[in-house]
N, C-alpha and C. Protein backbone atom coordinates (compact mmCIF):
# COMPACT_ATOMS: atom_id res chain seq x y z
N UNK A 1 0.83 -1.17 0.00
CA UNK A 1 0.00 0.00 0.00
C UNK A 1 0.88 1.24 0.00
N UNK A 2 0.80 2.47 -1.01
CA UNK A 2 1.19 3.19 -1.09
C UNK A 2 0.68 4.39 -0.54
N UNK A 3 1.49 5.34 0.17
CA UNK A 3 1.07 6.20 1.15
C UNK A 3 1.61 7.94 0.30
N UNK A 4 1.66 7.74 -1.44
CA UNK A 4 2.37 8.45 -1.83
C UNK A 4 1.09 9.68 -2.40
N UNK A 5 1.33 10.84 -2.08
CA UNK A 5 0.73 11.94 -2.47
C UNK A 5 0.54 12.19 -4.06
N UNK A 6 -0.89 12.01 -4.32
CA UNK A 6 -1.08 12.59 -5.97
C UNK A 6 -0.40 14.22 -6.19
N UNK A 7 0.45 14.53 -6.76
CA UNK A 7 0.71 15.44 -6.88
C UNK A 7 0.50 16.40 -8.44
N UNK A 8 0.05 15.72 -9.50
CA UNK A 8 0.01 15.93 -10.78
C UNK A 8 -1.17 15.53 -11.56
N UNK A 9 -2.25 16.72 -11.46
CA UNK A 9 -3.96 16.15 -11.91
C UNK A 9 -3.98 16.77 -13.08
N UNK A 10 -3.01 17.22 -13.98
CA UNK A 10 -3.05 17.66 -15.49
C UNK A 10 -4.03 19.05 -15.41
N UNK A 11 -3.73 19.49 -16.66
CA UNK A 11 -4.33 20.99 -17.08
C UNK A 11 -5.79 21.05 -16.15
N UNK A 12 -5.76 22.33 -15.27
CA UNK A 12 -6.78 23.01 -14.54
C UNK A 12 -7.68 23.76 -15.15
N UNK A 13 -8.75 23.68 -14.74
CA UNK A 13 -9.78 25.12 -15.17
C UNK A 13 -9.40 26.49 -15.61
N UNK A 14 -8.43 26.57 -14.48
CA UNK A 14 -7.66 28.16 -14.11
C UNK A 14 -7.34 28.59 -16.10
N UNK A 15 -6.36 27.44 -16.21
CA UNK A 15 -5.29 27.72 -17.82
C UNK A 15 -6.30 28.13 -18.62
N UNK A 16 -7.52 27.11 -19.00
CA UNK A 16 -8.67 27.71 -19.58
C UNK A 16 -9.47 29.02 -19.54
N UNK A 17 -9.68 28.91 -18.61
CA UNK A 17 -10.36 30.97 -18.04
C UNK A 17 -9.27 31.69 -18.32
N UNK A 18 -8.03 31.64 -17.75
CA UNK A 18 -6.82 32.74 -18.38
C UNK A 18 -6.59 32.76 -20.07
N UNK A 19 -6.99 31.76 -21.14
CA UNK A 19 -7.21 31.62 -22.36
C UNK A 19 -8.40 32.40 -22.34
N UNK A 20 -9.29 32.19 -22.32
CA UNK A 20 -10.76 32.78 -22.09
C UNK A 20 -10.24 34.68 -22.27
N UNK A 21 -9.47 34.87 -21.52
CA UNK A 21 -9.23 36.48 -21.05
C UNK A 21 -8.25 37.04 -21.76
N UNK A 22 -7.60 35.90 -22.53
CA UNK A 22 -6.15 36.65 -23.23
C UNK A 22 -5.09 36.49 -22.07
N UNK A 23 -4.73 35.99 -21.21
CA UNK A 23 -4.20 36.76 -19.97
C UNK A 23 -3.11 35.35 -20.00
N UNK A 24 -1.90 35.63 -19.30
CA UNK A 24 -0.88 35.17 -19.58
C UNK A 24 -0.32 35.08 -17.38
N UNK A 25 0.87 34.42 -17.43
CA UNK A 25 1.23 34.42 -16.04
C UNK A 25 1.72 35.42 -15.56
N UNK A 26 2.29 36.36 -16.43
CA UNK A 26 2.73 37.79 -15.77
C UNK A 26 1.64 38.39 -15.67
N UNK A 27 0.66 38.41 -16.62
CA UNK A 27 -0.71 39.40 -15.92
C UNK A 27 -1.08 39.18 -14.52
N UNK A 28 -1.23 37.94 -14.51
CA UNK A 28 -1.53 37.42 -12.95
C UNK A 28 -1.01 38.39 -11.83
N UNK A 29 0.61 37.65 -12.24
CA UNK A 29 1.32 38.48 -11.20
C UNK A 29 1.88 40.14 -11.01
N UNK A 30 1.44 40.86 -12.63
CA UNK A 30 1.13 42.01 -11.99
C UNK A 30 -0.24 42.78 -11.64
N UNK A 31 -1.19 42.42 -11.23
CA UNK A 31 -2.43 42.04 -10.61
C UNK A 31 -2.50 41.87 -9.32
N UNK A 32 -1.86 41.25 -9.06
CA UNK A 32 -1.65 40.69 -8.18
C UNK A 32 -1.40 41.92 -6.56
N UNK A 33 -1.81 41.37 -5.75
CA UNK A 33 -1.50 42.75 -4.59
C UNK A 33 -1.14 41.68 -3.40
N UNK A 34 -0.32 40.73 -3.32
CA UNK A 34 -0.15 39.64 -2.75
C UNK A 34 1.24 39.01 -3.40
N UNK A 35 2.23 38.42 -2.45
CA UNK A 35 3.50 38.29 -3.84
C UNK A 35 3.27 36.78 -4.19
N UNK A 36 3.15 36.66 -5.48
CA UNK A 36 3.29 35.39 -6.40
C UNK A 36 3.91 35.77 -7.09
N UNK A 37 4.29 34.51 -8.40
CA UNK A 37 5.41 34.41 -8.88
C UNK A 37 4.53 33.55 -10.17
N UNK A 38 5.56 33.74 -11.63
CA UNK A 38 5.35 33.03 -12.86
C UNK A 38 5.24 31.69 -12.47
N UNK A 39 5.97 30.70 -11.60
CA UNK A 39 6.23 29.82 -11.22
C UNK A 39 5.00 29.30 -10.24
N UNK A 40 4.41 30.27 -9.65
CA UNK A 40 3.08 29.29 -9.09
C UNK A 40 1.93 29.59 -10.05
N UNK A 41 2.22 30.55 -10.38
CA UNK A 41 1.21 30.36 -11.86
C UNK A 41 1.05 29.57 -12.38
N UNK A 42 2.34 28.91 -13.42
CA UNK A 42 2.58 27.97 -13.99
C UNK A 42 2.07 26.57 -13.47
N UNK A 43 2.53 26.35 -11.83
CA UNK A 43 2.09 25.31 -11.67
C UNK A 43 0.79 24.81 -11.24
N UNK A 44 -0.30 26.14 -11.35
CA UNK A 44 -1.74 25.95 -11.08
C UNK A 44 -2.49 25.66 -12.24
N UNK A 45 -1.86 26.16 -13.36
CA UNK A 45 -2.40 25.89 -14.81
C UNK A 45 -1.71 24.09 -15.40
N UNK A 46 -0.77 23.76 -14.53
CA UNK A 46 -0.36 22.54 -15.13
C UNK A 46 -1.04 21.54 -13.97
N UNK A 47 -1.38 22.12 -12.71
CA UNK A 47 -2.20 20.75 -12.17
C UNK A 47 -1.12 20.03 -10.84
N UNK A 48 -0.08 21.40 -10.72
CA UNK A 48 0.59 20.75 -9.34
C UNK A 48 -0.02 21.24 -8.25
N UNK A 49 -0.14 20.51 -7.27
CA UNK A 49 -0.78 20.34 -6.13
C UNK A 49 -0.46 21.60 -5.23
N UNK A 50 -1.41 22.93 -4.99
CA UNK A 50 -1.29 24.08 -4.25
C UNK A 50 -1.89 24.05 -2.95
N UNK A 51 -1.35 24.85 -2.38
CA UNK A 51 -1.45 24.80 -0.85
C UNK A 51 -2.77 25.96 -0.45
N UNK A 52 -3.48 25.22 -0.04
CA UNK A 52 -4.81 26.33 -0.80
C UNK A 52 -5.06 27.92 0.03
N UNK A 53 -3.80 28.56 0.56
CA UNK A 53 -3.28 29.52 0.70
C UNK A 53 -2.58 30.04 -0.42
N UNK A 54 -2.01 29.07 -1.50
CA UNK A 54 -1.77 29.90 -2.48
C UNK A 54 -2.35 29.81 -3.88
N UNK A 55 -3.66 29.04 -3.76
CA UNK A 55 -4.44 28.81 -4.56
C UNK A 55 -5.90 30.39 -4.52
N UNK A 56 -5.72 30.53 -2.57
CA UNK A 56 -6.87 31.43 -3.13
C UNK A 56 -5.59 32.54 -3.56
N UNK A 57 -4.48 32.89 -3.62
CA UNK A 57 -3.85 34.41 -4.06
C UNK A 57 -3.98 34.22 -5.13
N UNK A 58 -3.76 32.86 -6.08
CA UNK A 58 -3.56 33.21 -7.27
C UNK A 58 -5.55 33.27 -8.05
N UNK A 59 -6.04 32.86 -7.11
CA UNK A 59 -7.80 33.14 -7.99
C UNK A 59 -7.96 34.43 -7.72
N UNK A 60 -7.13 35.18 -6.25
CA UNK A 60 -7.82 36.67 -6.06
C UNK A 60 -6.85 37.48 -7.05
N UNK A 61 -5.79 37.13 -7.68
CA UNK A 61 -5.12 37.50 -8.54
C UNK A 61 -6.01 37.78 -10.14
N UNK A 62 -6.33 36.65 -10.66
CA UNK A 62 -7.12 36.21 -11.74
C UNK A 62 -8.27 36.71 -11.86
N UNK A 63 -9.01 36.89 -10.42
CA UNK A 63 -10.47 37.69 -10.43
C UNK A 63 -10.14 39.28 -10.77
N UNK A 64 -9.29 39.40 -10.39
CA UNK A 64 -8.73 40.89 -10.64
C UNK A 64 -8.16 41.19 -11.52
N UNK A 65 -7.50 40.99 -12.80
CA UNK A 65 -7.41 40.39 -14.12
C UNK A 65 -8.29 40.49 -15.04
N UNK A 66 -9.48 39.18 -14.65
CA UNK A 66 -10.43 38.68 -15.46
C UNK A 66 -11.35 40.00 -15.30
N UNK A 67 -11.48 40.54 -14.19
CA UNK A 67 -12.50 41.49 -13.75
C UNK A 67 -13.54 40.69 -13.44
N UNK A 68 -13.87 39.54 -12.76
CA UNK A 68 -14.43 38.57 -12.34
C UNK A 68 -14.36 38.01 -11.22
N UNK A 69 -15.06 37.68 -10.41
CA UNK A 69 -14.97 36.83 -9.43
C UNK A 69 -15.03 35.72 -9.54
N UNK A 70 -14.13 34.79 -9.34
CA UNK A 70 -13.82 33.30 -9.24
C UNK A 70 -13.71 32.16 -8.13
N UNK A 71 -14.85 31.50 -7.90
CA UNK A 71 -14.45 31.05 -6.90
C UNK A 71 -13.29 29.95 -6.67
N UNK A 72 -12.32 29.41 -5.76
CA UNK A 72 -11.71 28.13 -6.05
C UNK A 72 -11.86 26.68 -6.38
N UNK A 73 -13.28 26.76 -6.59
CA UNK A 73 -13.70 25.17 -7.16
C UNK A 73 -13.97 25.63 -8.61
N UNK A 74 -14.27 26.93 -8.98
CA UNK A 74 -14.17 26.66 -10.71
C UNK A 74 -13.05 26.93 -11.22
N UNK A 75 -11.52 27.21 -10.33
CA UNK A 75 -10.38 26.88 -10.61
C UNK A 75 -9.72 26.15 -11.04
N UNK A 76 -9.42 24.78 -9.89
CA UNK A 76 -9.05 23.87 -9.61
C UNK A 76 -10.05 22.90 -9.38
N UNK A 77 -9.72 21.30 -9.87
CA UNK A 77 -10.24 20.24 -9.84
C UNK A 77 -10.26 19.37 -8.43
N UNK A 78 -8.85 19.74 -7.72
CA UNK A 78 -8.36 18.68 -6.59
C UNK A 78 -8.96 19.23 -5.26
């Protein structure tokens, strides 16, 4: 029995809605009023496993962006 953490659930909601907007990972993060980085961007749109402290910065990031409010379940899948 393996006690090993899923860490990799493939392309998120998030990548889609940021397609949706035109919007890219630097928009995010200059949006942003909270410090993130290209790099957790990146890894919310590819489906690595966020610490959902930095899952809501990067949706309150994106809502602010999109000019939308987003909640974190039409983000993320996990």
């Amino acid at each position: 029995m393996s006690t090993d953490i899923e860490r990799n659930f493939g392309e998120q909601p998030i990548a889609g809605i940021m397609r949706e907007h035109n919007l890219r990972s630097h928009d995010l993060v200059a949006a942003s009023t909270e410090q993130i980085t290209h790099k957790m961007v990146s890894r919310a749109c590819k489906g690595r496993r966020l610490t959902p402290k930095v899952q809501a910065k990067i949706g309150a990031a994106l809502s602010r962006a999109a000019g939308r409010e987003y909640a974190p379940q039409e983000l993320f899948t996990y």
